[in-house]
C-alpha atoms as a PDB file:
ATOM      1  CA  UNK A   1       0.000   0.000   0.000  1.00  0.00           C
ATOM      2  CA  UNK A   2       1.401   3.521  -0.751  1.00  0.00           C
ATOM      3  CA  UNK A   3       0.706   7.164  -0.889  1.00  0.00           C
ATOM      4  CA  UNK A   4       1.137   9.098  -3.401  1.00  0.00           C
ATOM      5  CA  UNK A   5       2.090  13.136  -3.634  1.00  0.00           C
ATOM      6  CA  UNK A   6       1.648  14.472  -7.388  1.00  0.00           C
ATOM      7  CA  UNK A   7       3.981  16.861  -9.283  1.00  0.00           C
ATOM      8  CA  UNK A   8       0.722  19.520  -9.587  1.00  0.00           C
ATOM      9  CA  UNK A   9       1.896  23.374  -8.422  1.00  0.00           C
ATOM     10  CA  UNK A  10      -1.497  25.402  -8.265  1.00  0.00           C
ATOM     11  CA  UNK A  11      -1.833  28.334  -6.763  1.00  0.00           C
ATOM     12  CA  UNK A  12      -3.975  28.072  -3.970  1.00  0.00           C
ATOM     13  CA  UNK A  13      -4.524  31.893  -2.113  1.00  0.00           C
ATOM     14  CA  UNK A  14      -0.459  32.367  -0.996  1.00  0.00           C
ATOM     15  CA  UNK A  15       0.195  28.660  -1.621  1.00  0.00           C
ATOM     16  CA  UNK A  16       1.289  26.354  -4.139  1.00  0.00           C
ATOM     17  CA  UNK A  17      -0.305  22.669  -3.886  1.00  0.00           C
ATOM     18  CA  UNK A  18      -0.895  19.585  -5.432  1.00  0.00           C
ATOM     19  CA  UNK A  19      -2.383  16.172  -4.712  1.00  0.00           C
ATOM     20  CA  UNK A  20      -1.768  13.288  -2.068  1.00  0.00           C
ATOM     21  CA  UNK A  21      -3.673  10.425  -3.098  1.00  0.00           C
ATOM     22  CA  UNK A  22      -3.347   6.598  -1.420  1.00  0.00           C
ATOM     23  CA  UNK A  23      -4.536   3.391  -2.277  1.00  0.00           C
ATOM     24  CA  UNK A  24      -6.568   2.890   1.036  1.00  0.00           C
ATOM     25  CA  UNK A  25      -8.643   6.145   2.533  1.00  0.00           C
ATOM     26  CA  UNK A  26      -6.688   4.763   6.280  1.00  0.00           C
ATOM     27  CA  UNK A  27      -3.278   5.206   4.389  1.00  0.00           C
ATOM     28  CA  UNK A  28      -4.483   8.803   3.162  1.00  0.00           C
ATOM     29  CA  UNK A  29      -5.277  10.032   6.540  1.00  0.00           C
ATOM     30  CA  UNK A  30      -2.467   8.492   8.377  1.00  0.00           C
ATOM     31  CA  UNK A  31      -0.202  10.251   6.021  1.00  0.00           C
ATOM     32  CA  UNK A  32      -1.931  13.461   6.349  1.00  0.00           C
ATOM     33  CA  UNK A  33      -1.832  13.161  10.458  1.00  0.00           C
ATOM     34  CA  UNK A  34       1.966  12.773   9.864  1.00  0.00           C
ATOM     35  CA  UNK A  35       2.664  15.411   7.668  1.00  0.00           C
ATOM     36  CA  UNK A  36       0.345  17.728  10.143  1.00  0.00           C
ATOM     37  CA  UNK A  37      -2.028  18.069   7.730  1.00  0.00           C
ATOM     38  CA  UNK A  38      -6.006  18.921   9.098  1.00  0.00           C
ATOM     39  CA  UNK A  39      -8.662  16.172   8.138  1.00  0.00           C
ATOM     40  CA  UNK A  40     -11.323  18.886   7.390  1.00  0.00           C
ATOM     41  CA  UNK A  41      -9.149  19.841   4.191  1.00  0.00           C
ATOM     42  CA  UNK A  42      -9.939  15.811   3.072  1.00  0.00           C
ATOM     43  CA  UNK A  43     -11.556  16.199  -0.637  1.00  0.00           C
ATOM     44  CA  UNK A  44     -13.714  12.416  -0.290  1.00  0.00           C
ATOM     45  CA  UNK A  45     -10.238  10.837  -2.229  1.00  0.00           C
ATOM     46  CA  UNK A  46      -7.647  13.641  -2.127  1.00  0.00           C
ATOM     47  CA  UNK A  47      -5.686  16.062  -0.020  1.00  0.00           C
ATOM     48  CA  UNK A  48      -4.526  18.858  -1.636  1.00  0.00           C
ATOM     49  CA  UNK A  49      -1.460  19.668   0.533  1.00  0.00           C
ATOM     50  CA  UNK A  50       1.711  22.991  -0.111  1.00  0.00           C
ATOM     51  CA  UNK A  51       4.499  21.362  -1.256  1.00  0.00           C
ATOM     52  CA  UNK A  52       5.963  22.208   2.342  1.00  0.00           C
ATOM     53  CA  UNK A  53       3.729  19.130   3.268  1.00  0.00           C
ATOM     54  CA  UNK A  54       4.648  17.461   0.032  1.00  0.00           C
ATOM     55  CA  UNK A  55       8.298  17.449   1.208  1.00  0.00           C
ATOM     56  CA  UNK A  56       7.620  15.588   4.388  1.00  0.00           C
ATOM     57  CA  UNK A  57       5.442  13.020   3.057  1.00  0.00           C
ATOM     58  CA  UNK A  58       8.201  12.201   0.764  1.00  0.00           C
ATOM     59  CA  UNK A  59      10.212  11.942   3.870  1.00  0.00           C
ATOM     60  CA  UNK A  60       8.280  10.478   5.310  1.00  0.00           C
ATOM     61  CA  UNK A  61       8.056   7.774   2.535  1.00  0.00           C
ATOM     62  CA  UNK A  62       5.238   8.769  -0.280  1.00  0.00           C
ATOM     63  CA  UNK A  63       6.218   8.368  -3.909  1.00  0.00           C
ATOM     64  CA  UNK A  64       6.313  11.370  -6.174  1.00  0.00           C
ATOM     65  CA  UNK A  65       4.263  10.999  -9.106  1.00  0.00           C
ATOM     66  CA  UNK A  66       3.424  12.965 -11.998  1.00  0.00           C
ATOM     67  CA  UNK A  67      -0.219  14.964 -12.234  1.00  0.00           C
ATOM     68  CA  UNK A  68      -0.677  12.853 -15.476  1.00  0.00           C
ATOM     69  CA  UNK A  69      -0.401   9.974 -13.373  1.00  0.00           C
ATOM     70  CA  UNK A  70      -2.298  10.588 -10.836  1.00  0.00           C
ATOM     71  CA  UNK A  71      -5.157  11.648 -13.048  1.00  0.00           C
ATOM     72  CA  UNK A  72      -4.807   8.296 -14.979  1.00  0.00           C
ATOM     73  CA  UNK A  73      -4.872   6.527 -11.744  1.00  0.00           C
ATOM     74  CA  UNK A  74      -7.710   8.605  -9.873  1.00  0.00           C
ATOM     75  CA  UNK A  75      -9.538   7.366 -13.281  1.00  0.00           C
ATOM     76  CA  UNK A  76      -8.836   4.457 -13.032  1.00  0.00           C
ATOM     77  CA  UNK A  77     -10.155   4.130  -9.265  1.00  0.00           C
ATOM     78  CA  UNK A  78     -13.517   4.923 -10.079  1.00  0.00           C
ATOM     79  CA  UNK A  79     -13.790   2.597 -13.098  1.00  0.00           C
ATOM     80  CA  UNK A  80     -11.828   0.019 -11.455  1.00  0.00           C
ATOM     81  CA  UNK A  81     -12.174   0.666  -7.849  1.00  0.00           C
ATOM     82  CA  UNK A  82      -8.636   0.433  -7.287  1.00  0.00           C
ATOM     83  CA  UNK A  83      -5.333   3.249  -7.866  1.00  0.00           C
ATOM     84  CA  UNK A  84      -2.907   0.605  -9.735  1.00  0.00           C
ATOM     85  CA  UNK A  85       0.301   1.140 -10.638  1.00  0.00           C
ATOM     86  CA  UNK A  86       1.466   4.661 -11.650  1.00  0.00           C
ATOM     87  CA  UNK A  87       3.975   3.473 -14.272  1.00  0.00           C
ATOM     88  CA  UNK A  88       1.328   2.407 -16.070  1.00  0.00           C
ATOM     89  CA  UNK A  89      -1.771   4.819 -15.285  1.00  0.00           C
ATOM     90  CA  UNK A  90      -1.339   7.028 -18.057  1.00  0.00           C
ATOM     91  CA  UNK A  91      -0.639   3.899 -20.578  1.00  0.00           C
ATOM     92  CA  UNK A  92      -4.132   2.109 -19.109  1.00  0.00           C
ATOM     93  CA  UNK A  93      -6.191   5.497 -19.256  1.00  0.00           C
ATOM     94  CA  UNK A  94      -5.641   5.685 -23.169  1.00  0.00           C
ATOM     95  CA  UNK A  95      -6.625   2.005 -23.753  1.00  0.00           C
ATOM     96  CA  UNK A  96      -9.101   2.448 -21.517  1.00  0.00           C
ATOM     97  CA  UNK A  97     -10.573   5.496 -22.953  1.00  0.00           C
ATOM     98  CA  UNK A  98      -9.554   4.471 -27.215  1.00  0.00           C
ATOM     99  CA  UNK A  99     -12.191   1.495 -25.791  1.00  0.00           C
ATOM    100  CA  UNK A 100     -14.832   3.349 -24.965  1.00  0.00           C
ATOM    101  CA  UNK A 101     -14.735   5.466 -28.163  1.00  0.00           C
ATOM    102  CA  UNK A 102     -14.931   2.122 -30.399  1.00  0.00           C
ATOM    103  CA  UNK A 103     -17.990   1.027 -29.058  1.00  0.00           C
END
């Protein structure tokens, strides 16, 4: 099981964030408890977190991923019910979605 923190910089009022995503919702939140990061700011699947955070929950052990990837793979949950792999999120996501279109 692993967390994932993405490689998104959006400005968010005088921050810059991105995404922390996990395969299990427990994961997520014990992640964000470590990095000191409040549970009200959980998005039903996501944190978004400054990349102050993002630094510690590398540290801290969470695998830096692209924001292609973790689109591909927040896809992928809700057709799939499951994250996956990132190395091959983005790959999946166009099979998955060249599929759909030939139907």
């Amino acid at each position: 099981m692993t967390v994932y923190v993405d490689s998104m910089r959006a400005q968010l009022g005088p921050h810059i964030v991105c995404h922390m995503i996990a395969d299990t919702e427990e994961e997520l939140h014990a992640m964000a408890d470590a990095i000191g990061h409040p549970r009200r700011h959980y998005q039903g699947d996501h944190y978004d977190i400054t990349w102050a955070s993002r630094a510690r929950a590398v540290a801290l052990g969470a695998v830096e991923i692209s924001m292609r990837q973790a689109g591909a793979m927040h896809s992928r949950r809700k057709q799939l019910g499951f994250l996956g792999a990132p190395d091959d999120a983005v790959s999946w996501l166009r099979r998955h979605v060249a599929a759909r279109r030939n139907r």
